[in-house]
C-alpha atoms as a PDB file:
ATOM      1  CA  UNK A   1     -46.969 -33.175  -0.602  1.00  0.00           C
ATOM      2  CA  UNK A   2     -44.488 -32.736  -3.289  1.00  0.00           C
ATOM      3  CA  UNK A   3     -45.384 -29.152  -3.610  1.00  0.00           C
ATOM      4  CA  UNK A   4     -44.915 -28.432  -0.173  1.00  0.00           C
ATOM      5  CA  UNK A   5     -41.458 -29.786  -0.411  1.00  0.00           C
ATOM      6  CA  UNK A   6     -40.847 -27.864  -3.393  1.00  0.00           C
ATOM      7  CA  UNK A   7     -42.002 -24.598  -1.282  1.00  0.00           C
ATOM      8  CA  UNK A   8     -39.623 -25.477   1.828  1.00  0.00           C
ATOM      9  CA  UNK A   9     -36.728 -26.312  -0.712  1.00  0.00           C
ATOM     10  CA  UNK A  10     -37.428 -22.356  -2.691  1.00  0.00           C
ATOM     11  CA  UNK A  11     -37.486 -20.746   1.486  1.00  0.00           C
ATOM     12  CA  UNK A  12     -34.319 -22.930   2.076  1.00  0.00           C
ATOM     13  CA  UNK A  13     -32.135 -21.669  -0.318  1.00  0.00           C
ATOM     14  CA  UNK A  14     -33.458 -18.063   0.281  1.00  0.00           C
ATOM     15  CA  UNK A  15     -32.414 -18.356   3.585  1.00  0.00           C
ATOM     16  CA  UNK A  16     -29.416 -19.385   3.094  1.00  0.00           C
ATOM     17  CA  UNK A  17     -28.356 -16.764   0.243  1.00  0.00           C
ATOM     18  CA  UNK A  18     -29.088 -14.134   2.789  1.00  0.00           C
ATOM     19  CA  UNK A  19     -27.310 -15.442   5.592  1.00  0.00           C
ATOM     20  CA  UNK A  20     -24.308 -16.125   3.075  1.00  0.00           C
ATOM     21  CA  UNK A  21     -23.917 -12.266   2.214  1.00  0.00           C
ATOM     22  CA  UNK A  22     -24.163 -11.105   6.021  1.00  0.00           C
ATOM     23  CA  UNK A  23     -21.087 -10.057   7.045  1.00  0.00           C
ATOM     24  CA  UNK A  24     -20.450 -10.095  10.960  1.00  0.00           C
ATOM     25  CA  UNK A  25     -18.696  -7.683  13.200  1.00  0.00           C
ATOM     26  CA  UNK A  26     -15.879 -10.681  13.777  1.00  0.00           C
ATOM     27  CA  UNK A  27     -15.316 -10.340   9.776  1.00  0.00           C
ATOM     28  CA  UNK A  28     -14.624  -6.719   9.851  1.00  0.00           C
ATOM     29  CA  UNK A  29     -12.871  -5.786  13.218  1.00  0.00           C
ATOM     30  CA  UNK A  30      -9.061  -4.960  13.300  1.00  0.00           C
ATOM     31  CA  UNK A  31      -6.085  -6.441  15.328  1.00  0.00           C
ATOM     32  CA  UNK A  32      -8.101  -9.347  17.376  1.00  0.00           C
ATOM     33  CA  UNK A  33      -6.255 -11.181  19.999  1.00  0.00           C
ATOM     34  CA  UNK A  34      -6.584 -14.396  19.561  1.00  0.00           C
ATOM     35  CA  UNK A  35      -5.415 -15.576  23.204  1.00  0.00           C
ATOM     36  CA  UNK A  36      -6.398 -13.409  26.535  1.00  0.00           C
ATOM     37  CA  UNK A  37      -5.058  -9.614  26.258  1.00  0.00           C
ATOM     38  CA  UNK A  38      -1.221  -9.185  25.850  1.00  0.00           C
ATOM     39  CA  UNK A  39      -1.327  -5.602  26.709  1.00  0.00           C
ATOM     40  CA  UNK A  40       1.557  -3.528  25.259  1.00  0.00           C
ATOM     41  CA  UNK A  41       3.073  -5.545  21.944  1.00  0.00           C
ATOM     42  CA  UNK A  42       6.677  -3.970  20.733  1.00  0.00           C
ATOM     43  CA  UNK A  43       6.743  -3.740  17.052  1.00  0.00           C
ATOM     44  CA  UNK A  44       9.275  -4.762  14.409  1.00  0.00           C
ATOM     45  CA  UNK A  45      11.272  -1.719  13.683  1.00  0.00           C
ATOM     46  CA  UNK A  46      11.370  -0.768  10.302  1.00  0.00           C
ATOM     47  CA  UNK A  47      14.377  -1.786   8.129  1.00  0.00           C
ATOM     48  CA  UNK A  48      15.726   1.225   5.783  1.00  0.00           C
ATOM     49  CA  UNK A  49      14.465   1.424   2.731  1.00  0.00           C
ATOM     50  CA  UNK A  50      17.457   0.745  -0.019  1.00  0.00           C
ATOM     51  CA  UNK A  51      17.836   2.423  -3.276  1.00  0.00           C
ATOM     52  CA  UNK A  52      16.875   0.500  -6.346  1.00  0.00           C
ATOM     53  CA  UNK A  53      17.216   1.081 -10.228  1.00  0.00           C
ATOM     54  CA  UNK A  54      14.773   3.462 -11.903  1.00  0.00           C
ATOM     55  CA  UNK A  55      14.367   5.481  -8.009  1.00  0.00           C
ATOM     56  CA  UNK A  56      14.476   9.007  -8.570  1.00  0.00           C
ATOM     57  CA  UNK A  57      16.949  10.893  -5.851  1.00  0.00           C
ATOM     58  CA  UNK A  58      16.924  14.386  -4.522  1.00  0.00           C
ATOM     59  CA  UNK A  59      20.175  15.263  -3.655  1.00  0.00           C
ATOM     60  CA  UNK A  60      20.848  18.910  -1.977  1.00  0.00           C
ATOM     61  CA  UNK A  61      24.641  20.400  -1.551  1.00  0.00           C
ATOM     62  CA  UNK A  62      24.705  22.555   0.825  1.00  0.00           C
ATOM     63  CA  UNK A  63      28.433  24.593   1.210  1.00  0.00           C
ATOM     64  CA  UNK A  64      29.807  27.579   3.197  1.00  0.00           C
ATOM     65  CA  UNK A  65      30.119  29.512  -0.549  1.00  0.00           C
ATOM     66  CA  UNK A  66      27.043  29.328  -2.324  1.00  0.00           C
ATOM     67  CA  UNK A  67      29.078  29.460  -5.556  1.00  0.00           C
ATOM     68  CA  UNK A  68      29.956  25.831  -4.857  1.00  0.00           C
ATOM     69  CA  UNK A  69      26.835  25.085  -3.955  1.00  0.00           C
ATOM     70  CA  UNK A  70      25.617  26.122  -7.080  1.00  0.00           C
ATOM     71  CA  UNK A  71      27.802  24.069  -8.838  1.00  0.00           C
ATOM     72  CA  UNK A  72      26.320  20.836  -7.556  1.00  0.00           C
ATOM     73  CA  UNK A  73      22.713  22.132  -7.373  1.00  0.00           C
ATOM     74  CA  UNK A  74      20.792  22.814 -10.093  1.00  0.00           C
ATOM     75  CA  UNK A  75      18.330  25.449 -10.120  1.00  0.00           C
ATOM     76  CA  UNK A  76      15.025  23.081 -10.336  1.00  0.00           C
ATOM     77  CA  UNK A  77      16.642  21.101  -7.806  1.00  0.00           C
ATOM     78  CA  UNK A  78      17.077  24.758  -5.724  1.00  0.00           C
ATOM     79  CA  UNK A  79      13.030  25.205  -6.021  1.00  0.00           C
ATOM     80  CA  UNK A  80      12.534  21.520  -5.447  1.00  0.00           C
ATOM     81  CA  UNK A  81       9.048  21.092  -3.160  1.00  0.00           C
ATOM     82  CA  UNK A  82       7.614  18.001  -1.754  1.00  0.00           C
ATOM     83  CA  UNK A  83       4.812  18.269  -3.453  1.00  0.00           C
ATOM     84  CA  UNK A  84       6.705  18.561  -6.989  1.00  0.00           C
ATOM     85  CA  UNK A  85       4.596  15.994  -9.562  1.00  0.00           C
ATOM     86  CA  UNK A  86       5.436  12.832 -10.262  1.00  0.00           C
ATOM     87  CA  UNK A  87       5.906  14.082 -13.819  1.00  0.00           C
ATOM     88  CA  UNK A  88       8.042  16.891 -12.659  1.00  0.00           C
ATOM     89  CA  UNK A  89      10.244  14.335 -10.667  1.00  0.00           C
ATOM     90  CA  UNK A  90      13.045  13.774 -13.353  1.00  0.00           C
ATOM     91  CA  UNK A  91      13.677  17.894 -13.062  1.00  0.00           C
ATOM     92  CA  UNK A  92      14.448  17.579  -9.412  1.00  0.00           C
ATOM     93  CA  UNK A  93      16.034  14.699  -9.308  1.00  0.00           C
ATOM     94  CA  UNK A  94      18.755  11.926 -10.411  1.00  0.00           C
ATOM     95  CA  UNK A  95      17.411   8.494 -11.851  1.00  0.00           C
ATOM     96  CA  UNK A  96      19.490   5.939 -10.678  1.00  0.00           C
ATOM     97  CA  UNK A  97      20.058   3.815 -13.574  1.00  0.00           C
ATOM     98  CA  UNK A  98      20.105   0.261 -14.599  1.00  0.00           C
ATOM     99  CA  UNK A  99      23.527  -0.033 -13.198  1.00  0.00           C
ATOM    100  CA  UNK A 100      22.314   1.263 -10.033  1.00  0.00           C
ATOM    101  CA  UNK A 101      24.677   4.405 -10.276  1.00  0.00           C
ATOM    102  CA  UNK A 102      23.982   8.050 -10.706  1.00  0.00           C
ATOM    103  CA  UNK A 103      25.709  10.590 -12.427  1.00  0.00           C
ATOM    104  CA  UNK A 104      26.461  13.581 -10.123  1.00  0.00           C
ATOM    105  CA  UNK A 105      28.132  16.806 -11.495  1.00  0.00           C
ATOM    106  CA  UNK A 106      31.616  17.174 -11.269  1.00  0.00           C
ATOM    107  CA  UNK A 107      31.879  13.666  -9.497  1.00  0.00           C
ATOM    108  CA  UNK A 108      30.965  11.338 -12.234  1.00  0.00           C
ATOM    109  CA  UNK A 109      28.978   8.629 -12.033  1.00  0.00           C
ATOM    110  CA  UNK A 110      28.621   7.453  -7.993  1.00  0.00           C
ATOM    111  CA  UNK A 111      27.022   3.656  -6.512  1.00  0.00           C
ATOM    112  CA  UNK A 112      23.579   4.030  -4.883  1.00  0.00           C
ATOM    113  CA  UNK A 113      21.518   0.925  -5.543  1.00  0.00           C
ATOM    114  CA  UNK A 114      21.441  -1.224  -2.783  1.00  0.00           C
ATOM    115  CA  UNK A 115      22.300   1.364  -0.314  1.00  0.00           C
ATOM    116  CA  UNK A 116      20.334   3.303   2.130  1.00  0.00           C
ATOM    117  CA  UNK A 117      20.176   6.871   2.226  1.00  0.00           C
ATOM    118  CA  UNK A 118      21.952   7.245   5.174  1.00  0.00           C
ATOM    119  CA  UNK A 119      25.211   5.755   3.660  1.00  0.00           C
ATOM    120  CA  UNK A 120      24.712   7.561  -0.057  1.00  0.00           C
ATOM    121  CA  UNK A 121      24.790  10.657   2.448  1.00  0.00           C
ATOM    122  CA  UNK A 122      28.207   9.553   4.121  1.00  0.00           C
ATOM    123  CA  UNK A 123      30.010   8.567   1.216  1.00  0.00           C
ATOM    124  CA  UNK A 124      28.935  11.984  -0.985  1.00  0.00           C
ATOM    125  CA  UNK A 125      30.090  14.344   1.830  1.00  0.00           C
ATOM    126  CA  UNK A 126      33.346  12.154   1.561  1.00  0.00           C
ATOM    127  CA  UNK A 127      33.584  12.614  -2.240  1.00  0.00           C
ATOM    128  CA  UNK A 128      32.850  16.019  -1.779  1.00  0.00           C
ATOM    129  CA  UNK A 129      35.590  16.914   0.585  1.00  0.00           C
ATOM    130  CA  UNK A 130      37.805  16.882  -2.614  1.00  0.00           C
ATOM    131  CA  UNK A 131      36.073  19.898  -3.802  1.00  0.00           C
ATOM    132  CA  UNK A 132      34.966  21.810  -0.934  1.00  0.00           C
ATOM    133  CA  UNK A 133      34.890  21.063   2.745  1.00  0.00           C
ATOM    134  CA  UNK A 134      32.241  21.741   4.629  1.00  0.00           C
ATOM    135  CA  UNK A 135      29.561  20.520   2.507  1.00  0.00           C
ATOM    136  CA  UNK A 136      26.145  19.317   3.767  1.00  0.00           C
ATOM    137  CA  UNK A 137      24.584  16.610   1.905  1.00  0.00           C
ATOM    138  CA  UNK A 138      20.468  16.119   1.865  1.00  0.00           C
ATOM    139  CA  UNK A 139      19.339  12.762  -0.024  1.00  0.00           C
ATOM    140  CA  UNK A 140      15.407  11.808  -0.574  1.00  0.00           C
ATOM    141  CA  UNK A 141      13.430   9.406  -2.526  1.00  0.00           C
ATOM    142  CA  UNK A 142      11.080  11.288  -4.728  1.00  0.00           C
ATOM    143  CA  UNK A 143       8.950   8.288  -5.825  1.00  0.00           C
ATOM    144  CA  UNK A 144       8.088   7.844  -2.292  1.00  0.00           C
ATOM    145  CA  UNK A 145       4.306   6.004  -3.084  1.00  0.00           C
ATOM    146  CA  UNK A 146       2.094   3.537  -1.842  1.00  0.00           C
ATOM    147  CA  UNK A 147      -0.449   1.784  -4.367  1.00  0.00           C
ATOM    148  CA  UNK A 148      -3.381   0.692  -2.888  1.00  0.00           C
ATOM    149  CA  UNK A 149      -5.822  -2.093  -4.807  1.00  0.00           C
ATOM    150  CA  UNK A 150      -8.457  -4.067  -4.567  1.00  0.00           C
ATOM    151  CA  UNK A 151     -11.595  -3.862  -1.545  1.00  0.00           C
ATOM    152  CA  UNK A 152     -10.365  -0.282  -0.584  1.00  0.00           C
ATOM    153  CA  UNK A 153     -13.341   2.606  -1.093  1.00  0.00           C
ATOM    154  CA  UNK A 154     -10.635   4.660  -3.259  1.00  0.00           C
ATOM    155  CA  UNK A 155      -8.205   2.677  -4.943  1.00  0.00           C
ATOM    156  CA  UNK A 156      -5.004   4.641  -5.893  1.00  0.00           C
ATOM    157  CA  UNK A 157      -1.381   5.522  -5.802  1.00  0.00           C
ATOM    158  CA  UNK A 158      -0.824   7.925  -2.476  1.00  0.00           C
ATOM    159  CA  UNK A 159       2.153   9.500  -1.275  1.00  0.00           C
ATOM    160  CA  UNK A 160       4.429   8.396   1.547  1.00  0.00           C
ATOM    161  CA  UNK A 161       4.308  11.348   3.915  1.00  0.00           C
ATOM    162  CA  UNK A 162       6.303  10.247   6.784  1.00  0.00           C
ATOM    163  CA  UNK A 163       9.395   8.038   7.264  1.00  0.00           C
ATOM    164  CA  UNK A 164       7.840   5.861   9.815  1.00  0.00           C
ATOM    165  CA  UNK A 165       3.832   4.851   7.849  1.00  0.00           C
ATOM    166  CA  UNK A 166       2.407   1.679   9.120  1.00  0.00           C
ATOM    167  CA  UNK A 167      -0.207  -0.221   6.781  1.00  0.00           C
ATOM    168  CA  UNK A 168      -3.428   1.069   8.543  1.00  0.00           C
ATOM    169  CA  UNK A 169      -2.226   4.476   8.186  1.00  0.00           C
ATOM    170  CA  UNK A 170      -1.181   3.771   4.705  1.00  0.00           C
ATOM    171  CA  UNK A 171      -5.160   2.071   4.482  1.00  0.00           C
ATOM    172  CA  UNK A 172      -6.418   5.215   6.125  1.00  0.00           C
ATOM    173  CA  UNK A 173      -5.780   7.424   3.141  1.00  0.00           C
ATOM    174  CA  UNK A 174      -7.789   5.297   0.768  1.00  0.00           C
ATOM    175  CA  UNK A 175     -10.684   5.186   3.260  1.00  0.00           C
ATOM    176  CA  UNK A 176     -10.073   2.128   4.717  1.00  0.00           C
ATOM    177  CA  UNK A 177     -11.458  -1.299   3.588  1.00  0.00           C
ATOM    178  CA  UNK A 178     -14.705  -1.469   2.494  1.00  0.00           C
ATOM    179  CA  UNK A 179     -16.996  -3.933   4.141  1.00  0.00           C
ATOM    180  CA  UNK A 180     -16.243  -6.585   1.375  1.00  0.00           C
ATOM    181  CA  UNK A 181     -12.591  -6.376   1.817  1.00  0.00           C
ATOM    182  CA  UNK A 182     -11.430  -9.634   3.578  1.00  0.00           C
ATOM    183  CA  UNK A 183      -9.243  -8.627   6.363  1.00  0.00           C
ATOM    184  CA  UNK A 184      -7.754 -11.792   6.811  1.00  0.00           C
ATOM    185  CA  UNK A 185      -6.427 -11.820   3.206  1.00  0.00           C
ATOM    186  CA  UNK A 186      -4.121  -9.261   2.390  1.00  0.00           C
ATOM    187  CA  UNK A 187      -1.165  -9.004  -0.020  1.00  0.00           C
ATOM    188  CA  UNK A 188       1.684  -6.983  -0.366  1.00  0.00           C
ATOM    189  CA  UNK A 189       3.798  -7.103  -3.123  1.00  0.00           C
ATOM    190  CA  UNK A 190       7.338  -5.282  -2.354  1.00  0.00           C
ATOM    191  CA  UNK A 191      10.195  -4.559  -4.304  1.00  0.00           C
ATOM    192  CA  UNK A 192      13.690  -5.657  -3.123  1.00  0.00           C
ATOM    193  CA  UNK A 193      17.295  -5.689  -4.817  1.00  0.00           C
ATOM    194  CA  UNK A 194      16.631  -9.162  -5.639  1.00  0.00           C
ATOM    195  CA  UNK A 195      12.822  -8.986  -6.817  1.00  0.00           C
ATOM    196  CA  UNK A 196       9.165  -9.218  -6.346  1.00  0.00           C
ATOM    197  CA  UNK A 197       8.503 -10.056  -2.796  1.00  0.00           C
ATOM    198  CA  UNK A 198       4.862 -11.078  -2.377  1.00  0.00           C
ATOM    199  CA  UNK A 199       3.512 -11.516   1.341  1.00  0.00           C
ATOM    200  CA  UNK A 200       0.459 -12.559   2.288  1.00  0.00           C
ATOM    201  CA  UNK A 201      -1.067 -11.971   6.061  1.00  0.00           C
ATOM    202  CA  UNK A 202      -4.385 -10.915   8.110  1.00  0.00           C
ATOM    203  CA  UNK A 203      -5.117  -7.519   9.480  1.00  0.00           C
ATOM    204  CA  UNK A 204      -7.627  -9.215  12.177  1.00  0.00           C
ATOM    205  CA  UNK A 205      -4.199 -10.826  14.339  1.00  0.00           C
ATOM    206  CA  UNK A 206      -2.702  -8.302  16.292  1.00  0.00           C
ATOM    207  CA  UNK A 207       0.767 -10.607  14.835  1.00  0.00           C
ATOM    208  CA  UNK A 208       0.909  -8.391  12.654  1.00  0.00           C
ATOM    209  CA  UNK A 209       1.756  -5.684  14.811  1.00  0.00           C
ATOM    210  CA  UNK A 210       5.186  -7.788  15.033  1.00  0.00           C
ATOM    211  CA  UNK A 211       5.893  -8.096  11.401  1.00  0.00           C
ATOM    212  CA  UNK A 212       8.283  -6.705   8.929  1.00  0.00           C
ATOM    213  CA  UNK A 213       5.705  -5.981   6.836  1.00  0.00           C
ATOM    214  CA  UNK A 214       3.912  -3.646   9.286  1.00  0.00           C
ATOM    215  CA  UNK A 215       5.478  -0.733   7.762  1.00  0.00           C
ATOM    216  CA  UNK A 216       5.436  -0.089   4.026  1.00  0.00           C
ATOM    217  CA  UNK A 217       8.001   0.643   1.933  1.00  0.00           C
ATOM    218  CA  UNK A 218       8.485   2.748  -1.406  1.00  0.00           C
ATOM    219  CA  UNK A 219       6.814   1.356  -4.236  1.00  0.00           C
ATOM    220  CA  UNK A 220       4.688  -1.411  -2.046  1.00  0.00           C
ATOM    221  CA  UNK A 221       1.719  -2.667  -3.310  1.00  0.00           C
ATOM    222  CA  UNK A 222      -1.145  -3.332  -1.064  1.00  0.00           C
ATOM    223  CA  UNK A 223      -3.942  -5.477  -2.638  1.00  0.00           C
ATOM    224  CA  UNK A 224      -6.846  -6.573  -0.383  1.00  0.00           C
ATOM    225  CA  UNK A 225      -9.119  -9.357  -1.583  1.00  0.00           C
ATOM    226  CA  UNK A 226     -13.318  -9.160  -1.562  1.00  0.00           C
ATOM    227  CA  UNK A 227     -15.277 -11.755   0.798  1.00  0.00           C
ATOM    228  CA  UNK A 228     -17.072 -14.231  -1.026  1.00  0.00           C
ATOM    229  CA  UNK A 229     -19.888 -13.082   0.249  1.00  0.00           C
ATOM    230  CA  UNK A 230     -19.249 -10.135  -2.308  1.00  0.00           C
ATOM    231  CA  UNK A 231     -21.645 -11.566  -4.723  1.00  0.00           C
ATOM    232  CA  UNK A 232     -24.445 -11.551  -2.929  1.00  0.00           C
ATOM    233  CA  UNK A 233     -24.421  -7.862  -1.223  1.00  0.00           C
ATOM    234  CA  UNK A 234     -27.663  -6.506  -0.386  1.00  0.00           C
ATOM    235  CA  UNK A 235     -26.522  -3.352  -1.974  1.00  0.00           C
ATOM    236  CA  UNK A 236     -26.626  -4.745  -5.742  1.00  0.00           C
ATOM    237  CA  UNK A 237     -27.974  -8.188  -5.625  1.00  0.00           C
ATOM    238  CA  UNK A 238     -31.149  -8.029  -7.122  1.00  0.00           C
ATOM    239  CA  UNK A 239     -33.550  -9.949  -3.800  1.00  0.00           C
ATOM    240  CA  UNK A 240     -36.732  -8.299  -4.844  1.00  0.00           C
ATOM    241  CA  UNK A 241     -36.829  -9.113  -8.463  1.00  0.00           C
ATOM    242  CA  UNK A 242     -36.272 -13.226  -6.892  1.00  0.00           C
ATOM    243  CA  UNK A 243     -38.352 -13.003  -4.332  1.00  0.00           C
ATOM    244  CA  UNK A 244     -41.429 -11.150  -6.135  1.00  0.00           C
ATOM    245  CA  UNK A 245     -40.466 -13.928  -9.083  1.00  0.00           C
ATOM    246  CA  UNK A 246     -40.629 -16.884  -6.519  1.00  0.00           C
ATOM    247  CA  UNK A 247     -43.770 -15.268  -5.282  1.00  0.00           C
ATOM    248  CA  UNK A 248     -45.742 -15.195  -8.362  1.00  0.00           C
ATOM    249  CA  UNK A 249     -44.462 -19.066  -9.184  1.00  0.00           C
ATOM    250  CA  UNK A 250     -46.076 -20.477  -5.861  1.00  0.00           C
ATOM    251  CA  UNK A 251     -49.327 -18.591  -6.459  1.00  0.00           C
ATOM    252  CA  UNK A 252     -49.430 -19.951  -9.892  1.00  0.00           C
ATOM    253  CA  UNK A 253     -48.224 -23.597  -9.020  1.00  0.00           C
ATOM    254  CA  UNK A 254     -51.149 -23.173  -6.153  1.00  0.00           C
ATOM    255  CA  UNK A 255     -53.672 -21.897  -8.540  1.00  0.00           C
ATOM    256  CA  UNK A 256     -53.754 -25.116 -10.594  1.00  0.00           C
ATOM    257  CA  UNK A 257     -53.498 -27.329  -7.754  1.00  0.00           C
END
């Protein structure tokens, strides 16, 4: 009697180990409604990204004499290329420092932290007009990167190729989540003029459609945490070596009954 309860106990627990590492369509689909179907949802729109200490700038002076030109431009920052290397990035570029300033030739040593691009455009064509008029100003963000962490099939640091990159496009170049990555905890971890921001939210709501945090930002960090059910994946988990193990106990415990 006692060894059949022993034998129901050993299929119990086997049973339940298996059904604990299944993971279910529910657990892995995207942007679920939660309520009946709200059709069209209007997003947040982004907020402009604002320059920080240690950002690395590309600025551009474009004027009617190229001599001038010249003068502001330097010749690495002439051949500069979107795909110039990180390492390469301090040749093309000005590091705003821990002031948040920059020094630009000719003009000194110019505010940019806090500000978006748009405005560091405006008020270098203004200081500008004192040596040339006319002039063109083009600003970018060279360290323009997404890290991505965690339950993600390549884990990395990926470039921020458009303006405009929402998280499951940002997701999309690391291959997505793998099926271990728990798409109801996610965290971000974004850097603003006043420090670590860390938000935490589900990729399974379509909410999130409407949240700030839809579209990433320079520098973000995207970390996505493993299921519990992580443990005990059918890939790795060693069932056979148990089950043959369990196997060969019950014959044994049966054999000297």
């Amino acid at each position: 009697m006692k060894s059949n309860r022993f034998t129901e106990l050993v299929i119990f627990s086997l049973i339940s180990i298996m059904l604990a590492s299944c993971v279910t369509r529910r657990k892995l689909t995207y942007l679920q409604f939660r309520g009946r179907d709200e059709g069209v949802i209007t997003t947040v729109t982004p907020s402009a990204y604002k320059v920080q200490p240690y950002d690395n700038l590309f600025i551009r002076v474009v004027t009617p004499d190229p001599q001038w030109s010249a003068m502001f431009n330097t010749m690495a920052a002439s051949a500069y290329s979107y795909s110039v290397s990180e390492q390469g990035a301090d040749l093309v570029s000005y590091t705003v420092d821990d002031n948040g300033e920059i020094l630009l030739p000719y003009a000194g040593k110019i505010m940019v932290a806090g500000k978006t691009l748009a405005t560091i455009t405006d008020e270098l064509e203004k200081i500008l007009t004192a040596y040339v008029a006319d002039a063109a100003v083009t600003v970018k963000v060279i360290n323009n990167y997404v890290s991505l962490l965690g339950e993600v099939q390549r884990p990395g640091r990926y470039p921020i190729y458009k303006e405009r990159m929402n998280i499951f496009q940002a997701l999309s170049m690391a291959g997505d989540l793998t099926d271990y990555g728990n798409r109801q905890k996610i965290q971000i971890i974004r850097q603003t003029p006043s420090g670590n921001l860390i938000k935490n939210f589900t990729l399974r709501d379509r909410s999130i459609m409407t949240s700030e945090f839809f579209y990433v930002m320079p520098n973000d960090v995207i970390y996505a945490e493993p299921m519990r059910g992580k443990f005990f994946n059918m890939a790795s988990f060693p069932y056979s070596v148990i089950l043959s193990s369990v196997t060969t106990f019950l014959l044994v415990l049966n054999y000297f009954k």
